[in-house]
N, C-alpha and C. Protein backbone atom coordinates (compact mmCIF):
# COMPACT_ATOMS: atom_id res chain seq x y z
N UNK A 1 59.50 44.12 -22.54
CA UNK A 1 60.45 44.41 -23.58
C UNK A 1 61.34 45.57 -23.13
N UNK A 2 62.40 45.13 -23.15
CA UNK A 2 63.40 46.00 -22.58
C UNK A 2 64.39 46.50 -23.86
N UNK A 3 65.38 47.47 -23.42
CA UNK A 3 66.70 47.53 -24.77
C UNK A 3 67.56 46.36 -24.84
N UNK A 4 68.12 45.95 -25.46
CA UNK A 4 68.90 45.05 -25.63
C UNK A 4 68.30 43.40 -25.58
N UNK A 5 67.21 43.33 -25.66
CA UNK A 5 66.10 42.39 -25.86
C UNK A 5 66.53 41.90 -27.75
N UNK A 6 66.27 40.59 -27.88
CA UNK A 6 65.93 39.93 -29.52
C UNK A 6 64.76 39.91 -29.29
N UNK A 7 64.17 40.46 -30.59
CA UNK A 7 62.93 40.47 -31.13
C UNK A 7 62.73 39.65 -32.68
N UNK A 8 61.73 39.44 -32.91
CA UNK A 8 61.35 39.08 -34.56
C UNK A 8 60.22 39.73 -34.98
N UNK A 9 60.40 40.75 -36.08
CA UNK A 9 59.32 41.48 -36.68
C UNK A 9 59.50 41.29 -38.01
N UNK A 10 57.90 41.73 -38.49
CA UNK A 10 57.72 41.09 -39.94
C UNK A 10 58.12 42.29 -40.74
N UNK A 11 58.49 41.68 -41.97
CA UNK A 11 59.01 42.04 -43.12
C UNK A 11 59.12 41.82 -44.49
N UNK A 12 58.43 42.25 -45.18
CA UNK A 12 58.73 41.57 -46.55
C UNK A 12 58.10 40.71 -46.31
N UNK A 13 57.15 40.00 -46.22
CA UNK A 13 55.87 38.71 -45.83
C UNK A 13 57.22 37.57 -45.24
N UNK A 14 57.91 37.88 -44.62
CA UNK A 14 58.82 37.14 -43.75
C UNK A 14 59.21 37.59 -42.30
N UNK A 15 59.88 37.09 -41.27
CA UNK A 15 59.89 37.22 -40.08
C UNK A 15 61.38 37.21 -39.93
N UNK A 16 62.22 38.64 -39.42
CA UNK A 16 63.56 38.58 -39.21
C UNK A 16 63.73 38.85 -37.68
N UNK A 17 65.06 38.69 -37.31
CA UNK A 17 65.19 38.98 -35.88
C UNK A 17 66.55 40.79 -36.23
N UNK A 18 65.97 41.10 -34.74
CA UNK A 18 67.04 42.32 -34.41
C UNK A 18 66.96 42.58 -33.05
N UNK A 19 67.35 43.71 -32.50
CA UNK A 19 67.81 43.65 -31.29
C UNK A 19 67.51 45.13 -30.63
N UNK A 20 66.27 45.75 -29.55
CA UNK A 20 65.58 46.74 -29.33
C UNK A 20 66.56 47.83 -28.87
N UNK A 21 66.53 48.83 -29.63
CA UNK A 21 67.36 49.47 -29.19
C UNK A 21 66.56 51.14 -28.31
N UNK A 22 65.64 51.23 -28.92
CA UNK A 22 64.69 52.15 -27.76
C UNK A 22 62.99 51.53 -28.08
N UNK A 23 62.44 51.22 -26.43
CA UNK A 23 61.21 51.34 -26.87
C UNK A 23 60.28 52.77 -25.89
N UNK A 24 59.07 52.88 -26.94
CA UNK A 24 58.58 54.33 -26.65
C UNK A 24 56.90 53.68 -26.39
N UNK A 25 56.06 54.52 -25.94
CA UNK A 25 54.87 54.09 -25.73
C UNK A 25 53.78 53.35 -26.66
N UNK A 26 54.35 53.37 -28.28
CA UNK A 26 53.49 52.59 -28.79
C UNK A 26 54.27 52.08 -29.69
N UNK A 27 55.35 52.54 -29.93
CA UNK A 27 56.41 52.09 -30.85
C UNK A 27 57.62 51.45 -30.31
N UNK A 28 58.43 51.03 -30.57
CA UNK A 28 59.75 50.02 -30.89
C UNK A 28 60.92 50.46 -32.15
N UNK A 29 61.90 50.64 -31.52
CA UNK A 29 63.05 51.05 -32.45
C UNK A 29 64.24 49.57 -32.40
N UNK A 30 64.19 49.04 -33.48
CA UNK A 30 65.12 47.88 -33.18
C UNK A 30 66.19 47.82 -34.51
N UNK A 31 66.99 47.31 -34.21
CA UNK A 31 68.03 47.49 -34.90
C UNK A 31 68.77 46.03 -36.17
N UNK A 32 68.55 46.08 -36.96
CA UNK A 32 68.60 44.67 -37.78
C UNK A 32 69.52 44.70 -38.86
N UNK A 33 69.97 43.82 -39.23
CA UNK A 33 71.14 43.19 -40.01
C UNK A 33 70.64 42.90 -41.28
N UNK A 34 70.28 43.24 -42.06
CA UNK A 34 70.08 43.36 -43.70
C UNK A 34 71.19 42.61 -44.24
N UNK A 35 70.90 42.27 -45.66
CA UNK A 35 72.53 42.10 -46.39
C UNK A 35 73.26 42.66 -46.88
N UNK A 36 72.58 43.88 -47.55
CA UNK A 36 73.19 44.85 -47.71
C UNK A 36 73.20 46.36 -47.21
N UNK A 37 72.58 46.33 -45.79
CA UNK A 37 72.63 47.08 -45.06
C UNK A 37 72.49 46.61 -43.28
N UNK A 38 74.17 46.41 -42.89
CA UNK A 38 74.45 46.58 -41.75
C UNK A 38 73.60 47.42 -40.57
N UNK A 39 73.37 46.67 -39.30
CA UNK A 39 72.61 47.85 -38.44
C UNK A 39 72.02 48.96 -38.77
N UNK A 40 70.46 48.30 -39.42
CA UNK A 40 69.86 49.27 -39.89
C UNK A 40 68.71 49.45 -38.57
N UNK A 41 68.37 50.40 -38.35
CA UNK A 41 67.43 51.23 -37.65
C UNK A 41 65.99 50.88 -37.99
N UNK A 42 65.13 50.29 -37.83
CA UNK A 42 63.63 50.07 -37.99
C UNK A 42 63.03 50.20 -37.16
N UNK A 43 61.55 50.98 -37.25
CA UNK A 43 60.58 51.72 -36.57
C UNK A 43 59.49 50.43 -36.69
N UNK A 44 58.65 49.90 -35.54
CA UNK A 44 57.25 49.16 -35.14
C UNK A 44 56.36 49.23 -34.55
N UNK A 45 55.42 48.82 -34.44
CA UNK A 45 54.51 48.92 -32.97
C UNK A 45 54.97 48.00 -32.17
N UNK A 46 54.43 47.92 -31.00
CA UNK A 46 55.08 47.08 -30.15
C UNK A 46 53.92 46.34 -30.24
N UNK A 47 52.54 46.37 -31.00
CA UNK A 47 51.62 45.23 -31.04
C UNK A 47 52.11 44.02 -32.26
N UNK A 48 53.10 44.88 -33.37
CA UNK A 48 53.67 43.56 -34.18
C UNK A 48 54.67 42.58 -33.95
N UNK A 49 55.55 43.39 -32.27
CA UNK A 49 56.91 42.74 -32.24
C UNK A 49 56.52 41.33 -31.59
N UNK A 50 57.25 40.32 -31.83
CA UNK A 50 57.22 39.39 -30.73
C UNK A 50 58.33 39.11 -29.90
């Protein structure tokens, strides 16, 4: 998993996609498209991302 990688992490008992914008040793910072919030910033483990 690199930056600029698509990912899908869960949410809301649903599965969205976004796009990694830093990953760190146990975490994942990726970046996702809401509806009413444009490029939002979300924090994961990198054991939930796929």
């Amino acid at each position: 998993m690199t930056k600029g990688d698509k990912v899908t992490f869960p949410f809301a008992k649903k599965t969205m996609e976004g796009i990694v914008e830093q990953v760190n040793q146990k975490t994942v910072y990726i970046k996702a498209d809401f509806p009413k919030d444009k490029g939002k910033l979300i924090r994961r483990k990198i054991k939930d991302v796929k």
